[in-house]
C-alpha atoms as a PDB file:
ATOM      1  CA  UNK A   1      -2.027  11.118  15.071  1.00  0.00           C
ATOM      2  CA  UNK A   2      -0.120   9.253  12.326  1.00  0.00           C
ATOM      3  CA  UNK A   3       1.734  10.792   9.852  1.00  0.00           C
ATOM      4  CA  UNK A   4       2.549   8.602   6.595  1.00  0.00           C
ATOM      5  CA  UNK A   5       4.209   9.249   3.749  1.00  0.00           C
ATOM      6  CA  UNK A   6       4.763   7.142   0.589  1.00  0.00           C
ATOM      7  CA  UNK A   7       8.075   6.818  -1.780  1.00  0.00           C
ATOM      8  CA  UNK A   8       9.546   5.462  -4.474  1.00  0.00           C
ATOM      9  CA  UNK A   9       6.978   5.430  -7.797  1.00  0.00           C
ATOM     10  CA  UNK A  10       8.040   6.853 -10.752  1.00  0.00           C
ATOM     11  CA  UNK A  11       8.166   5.438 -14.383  1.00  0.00           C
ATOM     12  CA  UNK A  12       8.687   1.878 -15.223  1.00  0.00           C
ATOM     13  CA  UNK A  13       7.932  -0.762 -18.486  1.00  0.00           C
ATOM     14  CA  UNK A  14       5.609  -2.942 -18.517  1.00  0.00           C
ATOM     15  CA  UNK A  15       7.242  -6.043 -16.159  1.00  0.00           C
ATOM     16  CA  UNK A  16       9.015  -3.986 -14.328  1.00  0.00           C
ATOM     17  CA  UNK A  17       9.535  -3.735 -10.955  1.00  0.00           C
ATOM     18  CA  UNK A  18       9.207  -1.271  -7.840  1.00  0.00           C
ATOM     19  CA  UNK A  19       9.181  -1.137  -4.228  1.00  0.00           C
ATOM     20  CA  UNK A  20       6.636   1.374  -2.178  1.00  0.00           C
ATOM     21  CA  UNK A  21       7.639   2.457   1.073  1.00  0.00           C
ATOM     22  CA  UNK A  22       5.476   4.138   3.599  1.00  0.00           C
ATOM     23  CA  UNK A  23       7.150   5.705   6.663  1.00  0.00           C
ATOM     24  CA  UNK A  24       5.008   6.662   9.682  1.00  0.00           C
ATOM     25  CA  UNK A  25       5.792   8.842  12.304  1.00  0.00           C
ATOM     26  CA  UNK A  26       3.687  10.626  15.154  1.00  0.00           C
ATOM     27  CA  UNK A  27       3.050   7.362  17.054  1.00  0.00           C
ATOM     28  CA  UNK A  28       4.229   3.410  16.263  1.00  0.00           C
ATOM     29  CA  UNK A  29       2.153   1.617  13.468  1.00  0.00           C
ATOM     30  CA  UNK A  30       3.372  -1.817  15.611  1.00  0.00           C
ATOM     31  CA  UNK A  31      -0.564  -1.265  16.626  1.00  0.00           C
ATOM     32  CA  UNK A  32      -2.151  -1.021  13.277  1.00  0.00           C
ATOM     33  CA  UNK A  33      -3.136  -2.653  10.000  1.00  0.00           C
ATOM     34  CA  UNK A  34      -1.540  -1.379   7.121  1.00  0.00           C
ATOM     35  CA  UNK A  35      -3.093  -1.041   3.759  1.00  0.00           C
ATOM     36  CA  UNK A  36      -2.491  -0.169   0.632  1.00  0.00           C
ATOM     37  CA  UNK A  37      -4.697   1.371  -1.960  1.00  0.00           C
ATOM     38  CA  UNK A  38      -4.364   3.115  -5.219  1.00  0.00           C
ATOM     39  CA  UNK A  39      -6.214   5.175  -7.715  1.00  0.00           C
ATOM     40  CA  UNK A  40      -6.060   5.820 -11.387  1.00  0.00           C
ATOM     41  CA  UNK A  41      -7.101   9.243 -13.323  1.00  0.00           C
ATOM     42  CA  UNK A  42     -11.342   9.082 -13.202  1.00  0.00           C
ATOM     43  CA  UNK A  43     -11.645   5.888 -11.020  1.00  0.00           C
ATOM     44  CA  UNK A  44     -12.516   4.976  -7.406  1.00  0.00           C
ATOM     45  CA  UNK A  45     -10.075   4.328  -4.865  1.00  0.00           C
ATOM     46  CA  UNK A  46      -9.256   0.682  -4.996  1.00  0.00           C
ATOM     47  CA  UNK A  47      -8.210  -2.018  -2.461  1.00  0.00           C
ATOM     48  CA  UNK A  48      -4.747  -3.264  -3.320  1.00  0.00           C
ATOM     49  CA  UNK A  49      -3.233  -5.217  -0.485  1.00  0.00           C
ATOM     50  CA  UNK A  50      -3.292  -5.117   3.860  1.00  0.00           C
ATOM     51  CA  UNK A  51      -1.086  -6.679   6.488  1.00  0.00           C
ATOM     52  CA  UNK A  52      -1.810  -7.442  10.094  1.00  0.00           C
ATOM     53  CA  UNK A  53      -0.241  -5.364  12.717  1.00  0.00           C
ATOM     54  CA  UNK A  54       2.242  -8.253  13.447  1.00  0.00           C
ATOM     55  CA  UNK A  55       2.502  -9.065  10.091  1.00  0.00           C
ATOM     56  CA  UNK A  56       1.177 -12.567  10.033  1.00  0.00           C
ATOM     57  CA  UNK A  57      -1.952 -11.895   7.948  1.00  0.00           C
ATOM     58  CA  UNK A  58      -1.715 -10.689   4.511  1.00  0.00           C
ATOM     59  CA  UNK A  59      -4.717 -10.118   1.717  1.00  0.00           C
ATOM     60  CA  UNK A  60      -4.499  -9.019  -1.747  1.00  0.00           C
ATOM     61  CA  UNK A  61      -6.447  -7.957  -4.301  1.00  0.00           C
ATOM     62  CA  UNK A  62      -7.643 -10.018  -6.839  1.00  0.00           C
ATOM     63  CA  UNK A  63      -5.849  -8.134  -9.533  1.00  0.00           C
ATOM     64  CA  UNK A  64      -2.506  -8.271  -8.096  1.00  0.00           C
ATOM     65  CA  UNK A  65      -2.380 -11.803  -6.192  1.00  0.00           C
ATOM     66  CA  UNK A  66       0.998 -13.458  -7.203  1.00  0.00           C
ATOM     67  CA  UNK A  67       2.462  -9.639  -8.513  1.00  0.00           C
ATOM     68  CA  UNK A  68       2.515  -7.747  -5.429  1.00  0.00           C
ATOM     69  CA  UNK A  69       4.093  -8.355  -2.202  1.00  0.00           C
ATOM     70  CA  UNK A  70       3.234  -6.325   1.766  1.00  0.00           C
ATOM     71  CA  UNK A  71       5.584  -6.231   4.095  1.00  0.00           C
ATOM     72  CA  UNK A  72       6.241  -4.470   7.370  1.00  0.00           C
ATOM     73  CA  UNK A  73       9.231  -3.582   9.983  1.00  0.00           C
ATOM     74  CA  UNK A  74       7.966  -2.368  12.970  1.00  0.00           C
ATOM     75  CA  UNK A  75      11.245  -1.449  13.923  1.00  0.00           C
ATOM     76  CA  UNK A  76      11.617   0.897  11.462  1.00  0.00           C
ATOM     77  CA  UNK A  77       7.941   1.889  11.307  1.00  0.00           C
ATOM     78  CA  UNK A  78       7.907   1.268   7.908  1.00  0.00           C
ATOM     79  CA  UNK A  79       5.294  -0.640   5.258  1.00  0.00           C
ATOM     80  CA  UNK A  80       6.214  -1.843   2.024  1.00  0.00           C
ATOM     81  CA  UNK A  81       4.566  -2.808  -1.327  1.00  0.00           C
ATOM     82  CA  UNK A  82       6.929  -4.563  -3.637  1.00  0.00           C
ATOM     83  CA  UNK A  83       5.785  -4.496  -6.648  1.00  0.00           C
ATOM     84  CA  UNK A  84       6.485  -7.328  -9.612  1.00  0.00           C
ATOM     85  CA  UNK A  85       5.420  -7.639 -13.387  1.00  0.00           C
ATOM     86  CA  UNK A  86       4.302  -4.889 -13.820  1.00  0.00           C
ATOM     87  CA  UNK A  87       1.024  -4.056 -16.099  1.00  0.00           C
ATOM     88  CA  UNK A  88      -0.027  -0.378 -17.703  1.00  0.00           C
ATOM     89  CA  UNK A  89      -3.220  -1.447 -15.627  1.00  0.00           C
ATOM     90  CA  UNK A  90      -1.193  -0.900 -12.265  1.00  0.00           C
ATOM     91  CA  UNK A  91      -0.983   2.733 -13.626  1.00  0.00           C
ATOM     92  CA  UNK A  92      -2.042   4.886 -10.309  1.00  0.00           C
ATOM     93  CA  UNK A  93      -1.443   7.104  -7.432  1.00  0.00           C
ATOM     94  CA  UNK A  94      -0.479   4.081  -4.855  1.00  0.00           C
ATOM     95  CA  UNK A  95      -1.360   5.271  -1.307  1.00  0.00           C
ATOM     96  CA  UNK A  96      -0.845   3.472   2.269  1.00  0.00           C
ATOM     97  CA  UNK A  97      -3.044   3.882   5.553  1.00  0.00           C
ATOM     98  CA  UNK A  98      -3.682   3.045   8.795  1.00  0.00           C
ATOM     99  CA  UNK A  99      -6.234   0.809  10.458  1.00  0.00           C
ATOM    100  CA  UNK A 100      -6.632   0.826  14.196  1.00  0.00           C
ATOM    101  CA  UNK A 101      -9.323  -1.761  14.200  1.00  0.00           C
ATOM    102  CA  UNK A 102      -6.691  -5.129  14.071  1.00  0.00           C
ATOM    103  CA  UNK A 103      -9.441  -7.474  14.322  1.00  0.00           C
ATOM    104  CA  UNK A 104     -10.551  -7.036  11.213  1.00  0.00           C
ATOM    105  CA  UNK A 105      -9.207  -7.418   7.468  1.00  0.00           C
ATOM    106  CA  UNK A 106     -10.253  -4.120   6.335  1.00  0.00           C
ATOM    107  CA  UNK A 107     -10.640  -3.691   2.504  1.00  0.00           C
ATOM    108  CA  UNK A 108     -12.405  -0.333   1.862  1.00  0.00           C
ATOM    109  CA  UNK A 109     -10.825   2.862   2.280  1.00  0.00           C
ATOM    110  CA  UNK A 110     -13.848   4.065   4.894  1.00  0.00           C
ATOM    111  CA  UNK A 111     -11.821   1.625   7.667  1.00  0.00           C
ATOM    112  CA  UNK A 112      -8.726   3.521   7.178  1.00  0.00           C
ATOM    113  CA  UNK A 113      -8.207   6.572  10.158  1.00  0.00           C
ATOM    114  CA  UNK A 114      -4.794   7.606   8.413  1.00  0.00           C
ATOM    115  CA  UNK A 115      -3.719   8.305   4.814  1.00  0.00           C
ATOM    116  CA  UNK A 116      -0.449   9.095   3.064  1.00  0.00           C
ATOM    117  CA  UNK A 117      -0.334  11.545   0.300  1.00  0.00           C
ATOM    118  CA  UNK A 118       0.032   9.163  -2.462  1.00  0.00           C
ATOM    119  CA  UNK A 119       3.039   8.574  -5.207  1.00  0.00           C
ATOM    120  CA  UNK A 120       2.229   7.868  -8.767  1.00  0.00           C
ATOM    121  CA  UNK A 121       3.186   4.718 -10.452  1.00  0.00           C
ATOM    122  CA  UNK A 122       3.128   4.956 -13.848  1.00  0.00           C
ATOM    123  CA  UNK A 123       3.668   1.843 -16.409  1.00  0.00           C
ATOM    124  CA  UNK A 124       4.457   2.128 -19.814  1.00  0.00           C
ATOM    125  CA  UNK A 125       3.767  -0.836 -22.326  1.00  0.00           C
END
């Protein structure tokens, strides 16, 4: 089992910035995917970004290509969503999980085994 759990959303203006952890504990993420996803008040769980196990491979969304940034430290079992420019649009609960399948870029929330609790983002314009 992996545990993960999300911090740092809160409140922020429009072009603002913040920066998403997600810790894991239970067992090392050094052997998954990591993913984030969010989802706004009356809307589907979306695909934001995903990084490779080693970190080599990252995808994006669309909507935040160029805005958003996934990192990792295996070290510190730790995944990261840095989060630039900020639009009232990227108003959500932001939520990480795990993929154990690494040979694939997974982009719906059905490939994910483990899932954090979430932590709202909110952006004011």
């Amino acid at each position: 089992q992996v545990q993960l759990v999300e911090s740092g959303g809160g409140l922020v203006q429009a072009g603002g910035s913040l920066r998403l952890s997600c810790a894991a504990s239970g067992r090392t993420i050094s052997n998954y995917n990591m993913g984030w996803f969010r989802q706004a008040p009356r809307k589907e769980r979306e695909f934001v970004a995903t990084i490779s196990w080693r970190g080599g491979s990252t995808y994006y969304a669309d909507s935040v290509k160029g805005r958003f940034t996934i990192s990792r430290d295996n070290a510190k079992n730790t995944v990261y969503l840095q989060m630039n420019s900020l639009k009232p649009e990227d108003t959500a609960d932001y939520y990480c999980a795990a993929d154990p399948t690494t040979w694939r870029t997974a982009r719906t929330p059905a490939d994910y085994t483990y899932w954090g609790q979430g932590t709202p983002v909110t952006v004011s314009s």
